[in-house]
C-alpha atoms as a PDB file:
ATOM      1  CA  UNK A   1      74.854 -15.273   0.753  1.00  0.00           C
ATOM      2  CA  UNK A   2      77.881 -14.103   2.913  1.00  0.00           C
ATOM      3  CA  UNK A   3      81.571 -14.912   1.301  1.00  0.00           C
ATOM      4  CA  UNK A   4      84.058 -15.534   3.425  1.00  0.00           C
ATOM      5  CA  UNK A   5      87.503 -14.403   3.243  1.00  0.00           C
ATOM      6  CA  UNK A   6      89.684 -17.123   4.740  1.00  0.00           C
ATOM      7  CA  UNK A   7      93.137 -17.742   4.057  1.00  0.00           C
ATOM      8  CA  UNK A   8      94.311 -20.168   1.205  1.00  0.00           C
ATOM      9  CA  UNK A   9      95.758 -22.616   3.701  1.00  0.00           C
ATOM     10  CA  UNK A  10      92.336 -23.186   5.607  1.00  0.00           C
ATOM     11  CA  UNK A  11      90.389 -24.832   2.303  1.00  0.00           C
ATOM     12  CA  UNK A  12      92.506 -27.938   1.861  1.00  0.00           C
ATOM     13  CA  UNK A  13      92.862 -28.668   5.875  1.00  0.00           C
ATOM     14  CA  UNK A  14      90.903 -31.202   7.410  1.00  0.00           C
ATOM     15  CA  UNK A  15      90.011 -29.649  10.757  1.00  0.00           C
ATOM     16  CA  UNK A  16      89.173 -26.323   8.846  1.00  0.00           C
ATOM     17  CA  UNK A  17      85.479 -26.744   9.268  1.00  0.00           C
ATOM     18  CA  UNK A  18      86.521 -27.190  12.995  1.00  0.00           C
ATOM     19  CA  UNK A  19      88.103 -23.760  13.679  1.00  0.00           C
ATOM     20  CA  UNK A  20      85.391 -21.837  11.500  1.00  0.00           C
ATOM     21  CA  UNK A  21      82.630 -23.165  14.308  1.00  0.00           C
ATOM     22  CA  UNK A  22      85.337 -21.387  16.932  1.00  0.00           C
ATOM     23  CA  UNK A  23      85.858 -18.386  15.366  1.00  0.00           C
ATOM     24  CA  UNK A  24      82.429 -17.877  14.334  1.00  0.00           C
ATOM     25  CA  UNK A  25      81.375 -14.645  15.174  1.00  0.00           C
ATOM     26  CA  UNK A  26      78.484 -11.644  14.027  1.00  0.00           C
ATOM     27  CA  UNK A  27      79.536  -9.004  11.902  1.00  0.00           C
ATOM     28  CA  UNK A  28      77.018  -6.030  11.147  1.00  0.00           C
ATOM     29  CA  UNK A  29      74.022  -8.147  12.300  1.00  0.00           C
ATOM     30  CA  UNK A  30      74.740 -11.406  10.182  1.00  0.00           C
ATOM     31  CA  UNK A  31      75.769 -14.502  11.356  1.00  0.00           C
ATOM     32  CA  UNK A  32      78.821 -16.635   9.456  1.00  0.00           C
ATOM     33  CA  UNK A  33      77.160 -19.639   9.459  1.00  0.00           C
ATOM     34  CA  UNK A  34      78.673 -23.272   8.051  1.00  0.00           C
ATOM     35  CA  UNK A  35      77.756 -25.220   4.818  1.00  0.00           C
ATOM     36  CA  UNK A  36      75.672 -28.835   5.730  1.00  0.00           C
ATOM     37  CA  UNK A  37      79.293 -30.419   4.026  1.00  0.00           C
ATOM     38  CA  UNK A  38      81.430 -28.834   6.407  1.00  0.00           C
ATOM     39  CA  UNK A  39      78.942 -29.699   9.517  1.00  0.00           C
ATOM     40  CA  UNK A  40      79.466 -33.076   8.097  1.00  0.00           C
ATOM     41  CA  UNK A  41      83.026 -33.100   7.806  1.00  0.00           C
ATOM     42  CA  UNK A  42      83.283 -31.824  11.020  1.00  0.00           C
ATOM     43  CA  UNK A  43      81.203 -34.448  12.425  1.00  0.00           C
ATOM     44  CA  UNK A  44      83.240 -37.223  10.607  1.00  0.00           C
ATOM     45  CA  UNK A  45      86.454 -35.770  12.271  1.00  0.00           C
ATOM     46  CA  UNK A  46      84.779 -35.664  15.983  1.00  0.00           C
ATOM     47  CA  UNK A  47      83.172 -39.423  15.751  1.00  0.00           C
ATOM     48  CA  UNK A  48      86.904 -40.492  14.368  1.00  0.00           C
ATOM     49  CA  UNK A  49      89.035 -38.551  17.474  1.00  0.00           C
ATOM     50  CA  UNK A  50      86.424 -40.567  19.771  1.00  0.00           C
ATOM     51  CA  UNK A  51      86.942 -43.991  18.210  1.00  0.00           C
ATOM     52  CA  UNK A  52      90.540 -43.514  18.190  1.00  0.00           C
ATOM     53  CA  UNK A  53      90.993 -42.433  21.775  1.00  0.00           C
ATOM     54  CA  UNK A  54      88.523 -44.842  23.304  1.00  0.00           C
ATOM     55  CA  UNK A  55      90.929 -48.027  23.402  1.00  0.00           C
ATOM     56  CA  UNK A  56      93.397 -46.370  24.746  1.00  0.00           C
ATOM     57  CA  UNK A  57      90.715 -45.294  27.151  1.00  0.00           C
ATOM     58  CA  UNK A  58      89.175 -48.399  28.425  1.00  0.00           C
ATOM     59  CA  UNK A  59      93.101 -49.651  28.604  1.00  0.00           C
ATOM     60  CA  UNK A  60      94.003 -46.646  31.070  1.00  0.00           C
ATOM     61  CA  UNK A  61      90.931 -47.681  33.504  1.00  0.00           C
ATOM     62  CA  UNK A  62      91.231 -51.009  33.609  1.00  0.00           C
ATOM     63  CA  UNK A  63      94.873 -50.718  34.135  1.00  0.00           C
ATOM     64  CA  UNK A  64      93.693 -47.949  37.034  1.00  0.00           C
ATOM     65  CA  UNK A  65      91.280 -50.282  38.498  1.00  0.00           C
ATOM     66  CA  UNK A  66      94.173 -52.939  39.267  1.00  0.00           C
ATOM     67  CA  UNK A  67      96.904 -50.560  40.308  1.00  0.00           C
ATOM     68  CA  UNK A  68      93.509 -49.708  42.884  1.00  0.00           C
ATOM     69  CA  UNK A  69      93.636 -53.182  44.039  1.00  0.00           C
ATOM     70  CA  UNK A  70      97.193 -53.344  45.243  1.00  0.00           C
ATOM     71  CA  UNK A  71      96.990 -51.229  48.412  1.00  0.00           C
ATOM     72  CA  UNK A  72      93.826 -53.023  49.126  1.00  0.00           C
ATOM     73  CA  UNK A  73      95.069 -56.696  48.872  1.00  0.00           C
ATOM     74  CA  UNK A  74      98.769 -55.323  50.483  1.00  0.00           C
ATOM     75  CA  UNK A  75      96.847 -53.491  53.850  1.00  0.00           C
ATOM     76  CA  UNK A  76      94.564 -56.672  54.269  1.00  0.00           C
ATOM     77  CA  UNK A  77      98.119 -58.603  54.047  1.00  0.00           C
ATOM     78  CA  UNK A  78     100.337 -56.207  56.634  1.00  0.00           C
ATOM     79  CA  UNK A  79      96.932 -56.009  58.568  1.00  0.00           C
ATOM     80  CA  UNK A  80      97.157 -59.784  58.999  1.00  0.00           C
ATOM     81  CA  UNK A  81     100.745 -60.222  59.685  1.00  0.00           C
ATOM     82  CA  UNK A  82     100.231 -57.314  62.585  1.00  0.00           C
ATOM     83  CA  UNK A  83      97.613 -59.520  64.398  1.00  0.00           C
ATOM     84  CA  UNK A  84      99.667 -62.185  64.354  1.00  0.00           C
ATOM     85  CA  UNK A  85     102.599 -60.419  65.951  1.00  0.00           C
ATOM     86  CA  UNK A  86     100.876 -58.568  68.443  1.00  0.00           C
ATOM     87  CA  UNK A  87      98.321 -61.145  69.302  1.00  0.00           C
ATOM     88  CA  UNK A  88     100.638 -64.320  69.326  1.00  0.00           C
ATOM     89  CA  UNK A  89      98.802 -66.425  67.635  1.00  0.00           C
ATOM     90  CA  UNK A  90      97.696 -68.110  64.070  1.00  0.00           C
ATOM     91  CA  UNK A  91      96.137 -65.669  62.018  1.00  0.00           C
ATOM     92  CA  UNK A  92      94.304 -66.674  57.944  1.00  0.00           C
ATOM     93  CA  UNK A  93      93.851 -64.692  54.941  1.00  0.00           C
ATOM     94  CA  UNK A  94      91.361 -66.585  52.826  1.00  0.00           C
ATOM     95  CA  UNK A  95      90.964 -65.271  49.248  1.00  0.00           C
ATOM     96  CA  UNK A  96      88.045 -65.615  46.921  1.00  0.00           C
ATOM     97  CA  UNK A  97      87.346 -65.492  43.343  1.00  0.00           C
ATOM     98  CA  UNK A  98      83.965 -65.071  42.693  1.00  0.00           C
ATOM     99  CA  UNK A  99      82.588 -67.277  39.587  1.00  0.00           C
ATOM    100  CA  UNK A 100      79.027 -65.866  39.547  1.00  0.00           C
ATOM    101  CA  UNK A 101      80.205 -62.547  38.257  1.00  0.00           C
ATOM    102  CA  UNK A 102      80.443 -60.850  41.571  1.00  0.00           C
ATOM    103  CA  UNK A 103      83.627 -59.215  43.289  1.00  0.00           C
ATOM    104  CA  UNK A 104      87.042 -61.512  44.552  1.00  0.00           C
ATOM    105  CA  UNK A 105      86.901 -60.465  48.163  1.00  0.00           C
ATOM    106  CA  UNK A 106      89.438 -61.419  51.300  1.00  0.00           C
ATOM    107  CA  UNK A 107      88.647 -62.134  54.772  1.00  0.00           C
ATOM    108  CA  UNK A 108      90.760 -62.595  57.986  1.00  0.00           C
ATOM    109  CA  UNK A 109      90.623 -65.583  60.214  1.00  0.00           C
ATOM    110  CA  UNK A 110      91.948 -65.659  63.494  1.00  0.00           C
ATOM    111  CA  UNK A 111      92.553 -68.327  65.817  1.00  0.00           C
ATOM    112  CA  UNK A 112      89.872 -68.062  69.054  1.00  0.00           C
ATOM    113  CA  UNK A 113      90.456 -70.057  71.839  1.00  0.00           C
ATOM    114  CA  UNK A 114      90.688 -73.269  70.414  1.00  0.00           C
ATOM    115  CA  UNK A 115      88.859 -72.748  67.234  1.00  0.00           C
ATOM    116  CA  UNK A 116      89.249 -69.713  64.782  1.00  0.00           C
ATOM    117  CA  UNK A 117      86.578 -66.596  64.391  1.00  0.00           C
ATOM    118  CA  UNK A 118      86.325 -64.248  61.397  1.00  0.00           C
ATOM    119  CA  UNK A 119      87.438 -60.669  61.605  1.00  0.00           C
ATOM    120  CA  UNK A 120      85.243 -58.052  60.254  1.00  0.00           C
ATOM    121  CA  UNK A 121      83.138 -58.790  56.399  1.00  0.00           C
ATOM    122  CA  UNK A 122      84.628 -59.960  53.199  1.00  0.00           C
ATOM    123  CA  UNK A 123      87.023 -56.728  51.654  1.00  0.00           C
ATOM    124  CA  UNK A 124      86.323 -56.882  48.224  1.00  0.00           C
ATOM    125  CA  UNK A 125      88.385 -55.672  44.870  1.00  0.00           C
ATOM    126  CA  UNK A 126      87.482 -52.878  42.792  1.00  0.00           C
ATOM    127  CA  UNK A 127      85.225 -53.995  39.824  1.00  0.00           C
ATOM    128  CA  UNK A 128      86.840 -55.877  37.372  1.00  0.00           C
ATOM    129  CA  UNK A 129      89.868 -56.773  38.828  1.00  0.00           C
ATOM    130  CA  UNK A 130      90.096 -60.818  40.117  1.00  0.00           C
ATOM    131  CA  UNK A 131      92.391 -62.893  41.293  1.00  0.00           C
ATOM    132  CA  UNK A 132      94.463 -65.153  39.226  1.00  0.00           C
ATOM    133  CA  UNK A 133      94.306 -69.054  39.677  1.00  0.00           C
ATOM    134  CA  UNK A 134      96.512 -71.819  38.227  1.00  0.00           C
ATOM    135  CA  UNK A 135     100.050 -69.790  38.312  1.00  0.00           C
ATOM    136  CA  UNK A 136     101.153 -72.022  41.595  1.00  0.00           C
ATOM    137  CA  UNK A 137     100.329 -68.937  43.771  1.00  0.00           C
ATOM    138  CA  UNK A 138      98.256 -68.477  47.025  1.00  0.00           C
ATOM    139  CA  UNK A 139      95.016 -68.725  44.689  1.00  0.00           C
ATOM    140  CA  UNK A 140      96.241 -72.310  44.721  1.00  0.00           C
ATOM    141  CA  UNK A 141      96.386 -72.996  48.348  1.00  0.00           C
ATOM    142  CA  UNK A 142      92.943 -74.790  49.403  1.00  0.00           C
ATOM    143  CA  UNK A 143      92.153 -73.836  52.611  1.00  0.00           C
ATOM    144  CA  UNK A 144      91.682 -76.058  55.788  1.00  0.00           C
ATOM    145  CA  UNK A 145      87.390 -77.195  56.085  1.00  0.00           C
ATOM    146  CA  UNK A 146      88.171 -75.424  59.255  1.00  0.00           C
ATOM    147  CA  UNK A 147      88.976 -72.615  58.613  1.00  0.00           C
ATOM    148  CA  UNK A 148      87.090 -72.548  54.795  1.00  0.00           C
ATOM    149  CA  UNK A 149      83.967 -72.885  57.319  1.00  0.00           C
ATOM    150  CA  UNK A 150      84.461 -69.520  59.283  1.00  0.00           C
ATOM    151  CA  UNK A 151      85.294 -67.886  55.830  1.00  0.00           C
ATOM    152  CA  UNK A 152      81.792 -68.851  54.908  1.00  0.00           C
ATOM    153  CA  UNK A 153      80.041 -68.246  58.090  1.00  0.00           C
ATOM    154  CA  UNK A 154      76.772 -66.402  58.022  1.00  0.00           C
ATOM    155  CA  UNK A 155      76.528 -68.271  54.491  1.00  0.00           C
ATOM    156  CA  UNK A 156      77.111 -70.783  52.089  1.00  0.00           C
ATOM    157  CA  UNK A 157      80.332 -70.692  49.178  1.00  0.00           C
ATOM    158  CA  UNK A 158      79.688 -68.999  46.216  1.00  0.00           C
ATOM    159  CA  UNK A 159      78.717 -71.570  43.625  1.00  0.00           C
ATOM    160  CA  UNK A 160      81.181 -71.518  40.852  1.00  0.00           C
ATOM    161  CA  UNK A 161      83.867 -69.816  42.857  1.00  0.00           C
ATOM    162  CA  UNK A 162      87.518 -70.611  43.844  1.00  0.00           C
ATOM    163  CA  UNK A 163      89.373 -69.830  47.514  1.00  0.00           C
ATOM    164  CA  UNK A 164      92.869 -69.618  48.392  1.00  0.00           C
ATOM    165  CA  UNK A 165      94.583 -69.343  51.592  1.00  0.00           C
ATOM    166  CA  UNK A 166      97.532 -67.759  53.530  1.00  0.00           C
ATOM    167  CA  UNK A 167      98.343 -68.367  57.208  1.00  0.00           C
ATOM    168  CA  UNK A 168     100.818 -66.324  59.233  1.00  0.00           C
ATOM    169  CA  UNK A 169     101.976 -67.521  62.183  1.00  0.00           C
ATOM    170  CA  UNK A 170     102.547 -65.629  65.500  1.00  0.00           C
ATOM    171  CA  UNK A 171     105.989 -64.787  64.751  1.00  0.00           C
ATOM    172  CA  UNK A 172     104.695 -63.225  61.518  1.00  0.00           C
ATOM    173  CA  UNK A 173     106.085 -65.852  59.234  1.00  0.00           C
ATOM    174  CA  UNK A 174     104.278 -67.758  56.753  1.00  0.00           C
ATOM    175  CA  UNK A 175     103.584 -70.614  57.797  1.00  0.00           C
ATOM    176  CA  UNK A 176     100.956 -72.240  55.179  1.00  0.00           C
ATOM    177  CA  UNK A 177     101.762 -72.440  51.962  1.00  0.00           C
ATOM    178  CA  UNK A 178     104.738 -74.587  53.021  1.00  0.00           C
ATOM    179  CA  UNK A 179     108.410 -73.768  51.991  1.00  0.00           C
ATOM    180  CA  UNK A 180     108.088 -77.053  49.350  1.00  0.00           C
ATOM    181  CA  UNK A 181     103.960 -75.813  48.332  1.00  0.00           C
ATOM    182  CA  UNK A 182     102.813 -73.055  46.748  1.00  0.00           C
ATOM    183  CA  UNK A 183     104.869 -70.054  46.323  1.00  0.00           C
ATOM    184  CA  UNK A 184     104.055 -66.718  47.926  1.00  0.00           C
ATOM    185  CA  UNK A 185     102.804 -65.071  45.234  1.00  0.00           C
ATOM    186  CA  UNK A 186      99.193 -63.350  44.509  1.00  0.00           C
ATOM    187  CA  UNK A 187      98.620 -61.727  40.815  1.00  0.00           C
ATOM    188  CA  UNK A 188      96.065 -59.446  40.288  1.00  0.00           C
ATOM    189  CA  UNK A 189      94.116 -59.126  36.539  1.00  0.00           C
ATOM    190  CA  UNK A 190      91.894 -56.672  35.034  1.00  0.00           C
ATOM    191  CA  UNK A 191      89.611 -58.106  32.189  1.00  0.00           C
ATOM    192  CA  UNK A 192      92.651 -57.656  29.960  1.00  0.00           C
ATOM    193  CA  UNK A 193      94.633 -60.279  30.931  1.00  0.00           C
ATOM    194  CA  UNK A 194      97.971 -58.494  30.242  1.00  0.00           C
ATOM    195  CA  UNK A 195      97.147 -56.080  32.721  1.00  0.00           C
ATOM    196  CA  UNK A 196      98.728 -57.949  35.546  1.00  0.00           C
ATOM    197  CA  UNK A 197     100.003 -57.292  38.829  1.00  0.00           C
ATOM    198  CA  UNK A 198     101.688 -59.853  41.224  1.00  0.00           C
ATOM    199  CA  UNK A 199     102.784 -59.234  45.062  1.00  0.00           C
ATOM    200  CA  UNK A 200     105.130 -61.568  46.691  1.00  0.00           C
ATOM    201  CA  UNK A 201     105.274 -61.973  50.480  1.00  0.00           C
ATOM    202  CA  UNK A 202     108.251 -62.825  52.060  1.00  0.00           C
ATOM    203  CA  UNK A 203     108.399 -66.476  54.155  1.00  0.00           C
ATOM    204  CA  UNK A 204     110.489 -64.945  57.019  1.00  0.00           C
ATOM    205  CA  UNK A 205     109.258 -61.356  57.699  1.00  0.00           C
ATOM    206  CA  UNK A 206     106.221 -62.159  56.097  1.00  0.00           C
ATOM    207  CA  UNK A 207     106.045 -58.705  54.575  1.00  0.00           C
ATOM    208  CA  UNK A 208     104.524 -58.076  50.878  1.00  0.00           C
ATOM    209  CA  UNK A 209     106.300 -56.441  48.120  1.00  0.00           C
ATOM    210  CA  UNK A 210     105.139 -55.523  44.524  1.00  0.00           C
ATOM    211  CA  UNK A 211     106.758 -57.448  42.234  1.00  0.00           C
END
């Protein structure tokens, strides 16, 4: 059996074990190996780090994934207001939140003649991140069967789920929700629901900010 000669200090430390698998080395052909209670120790300490460090973790990405969202939901939103101003005319942002376990998604509407036409496919959110109903926000705006219909075209709405609705108007105001409706707020939420993230738009510039 090989003795090692380790300073005093080392014995009574926890991560001991730890620093003898890193400074391991072979001296005159044989190998300073570990006993099976150190290899155990050592494991103890490892699974413990992980356990600790994995809350915070999960917290940092689902915190990640909704700070994600923001420039996604605030584009669609100065995207919008832009077609309105350079197009003169009525221009929707319906918003969905998906009950069936799928992604909240957007989708433009613009007015067509004299009926209104989707722009482009749904834009969805990251994974994980939805948006919040029930604070008196834009989630809370229903929109018009018109315009709920071209949301929807090319397909039916998504049992279980919930729409919300923003219309600017050619001057790039807000014109629905009303000034005495809804207020012009949208909050974002991860699956921790104190990881929140609201965006305000203002009535007469219609321009969002982060609140």
């Amino acid at each position: 059996m090989v003795i090692l000669d380790r300073p005093a200090q080392d014995n009574n430390t926890l991560c001991a074990p730890v620093q003898r698998i890193l400074s391991s080395t072979y001296n005159h052909g044989n190998q300073l190996g570990m006993t099976l209670t150190e290899l155990l120790v050592t494991i103890t300490v490892i699974t413990a780090l992980a356990l600790l460090t994995m809350p915070a973790w999960s917290k940092f990405t689902r915190t990640h994934a909704c700070r994600g969202a923001i420039p996604i939901v605030m584009g669609t939103l100065e995207q919008t207001r832009l077609a309105s101003t350079s197009g003169q005319k009525e221009v929707w942002v319906v918003f969905r939140h998906s009950g069936n376990g799928g992604k909240d998604a957007m989708r433009i509407i613009t007015r067509s003649g004299d009926g209104f036409a989707p722009v482009g496919t749904w834009i969805s959110l990251p994974a994980g991140v939805s948006f919040q109903k029930g604070t008196g926000g834009l989630m809370d705006e229903q929109p018009p069967a018109n315009i709920m219909a071209q949301a929807i075209k090319g397909g039916v709405a998504q049992s279980g789920s919930t729409y919300g609705a923003l219309m600017f108007q050619r001057t790039g105001r807000i014109g629905i929700p009303k000034q005495d409706g809804n207020t012009l707020s949208l909050s974002l939420c991860s699956s921790a629901p104190k990881d929140t993230e609201t965006i305000l738009l203002s009535r007469g510039t219609g321009r969002a900010t982060l609140k």
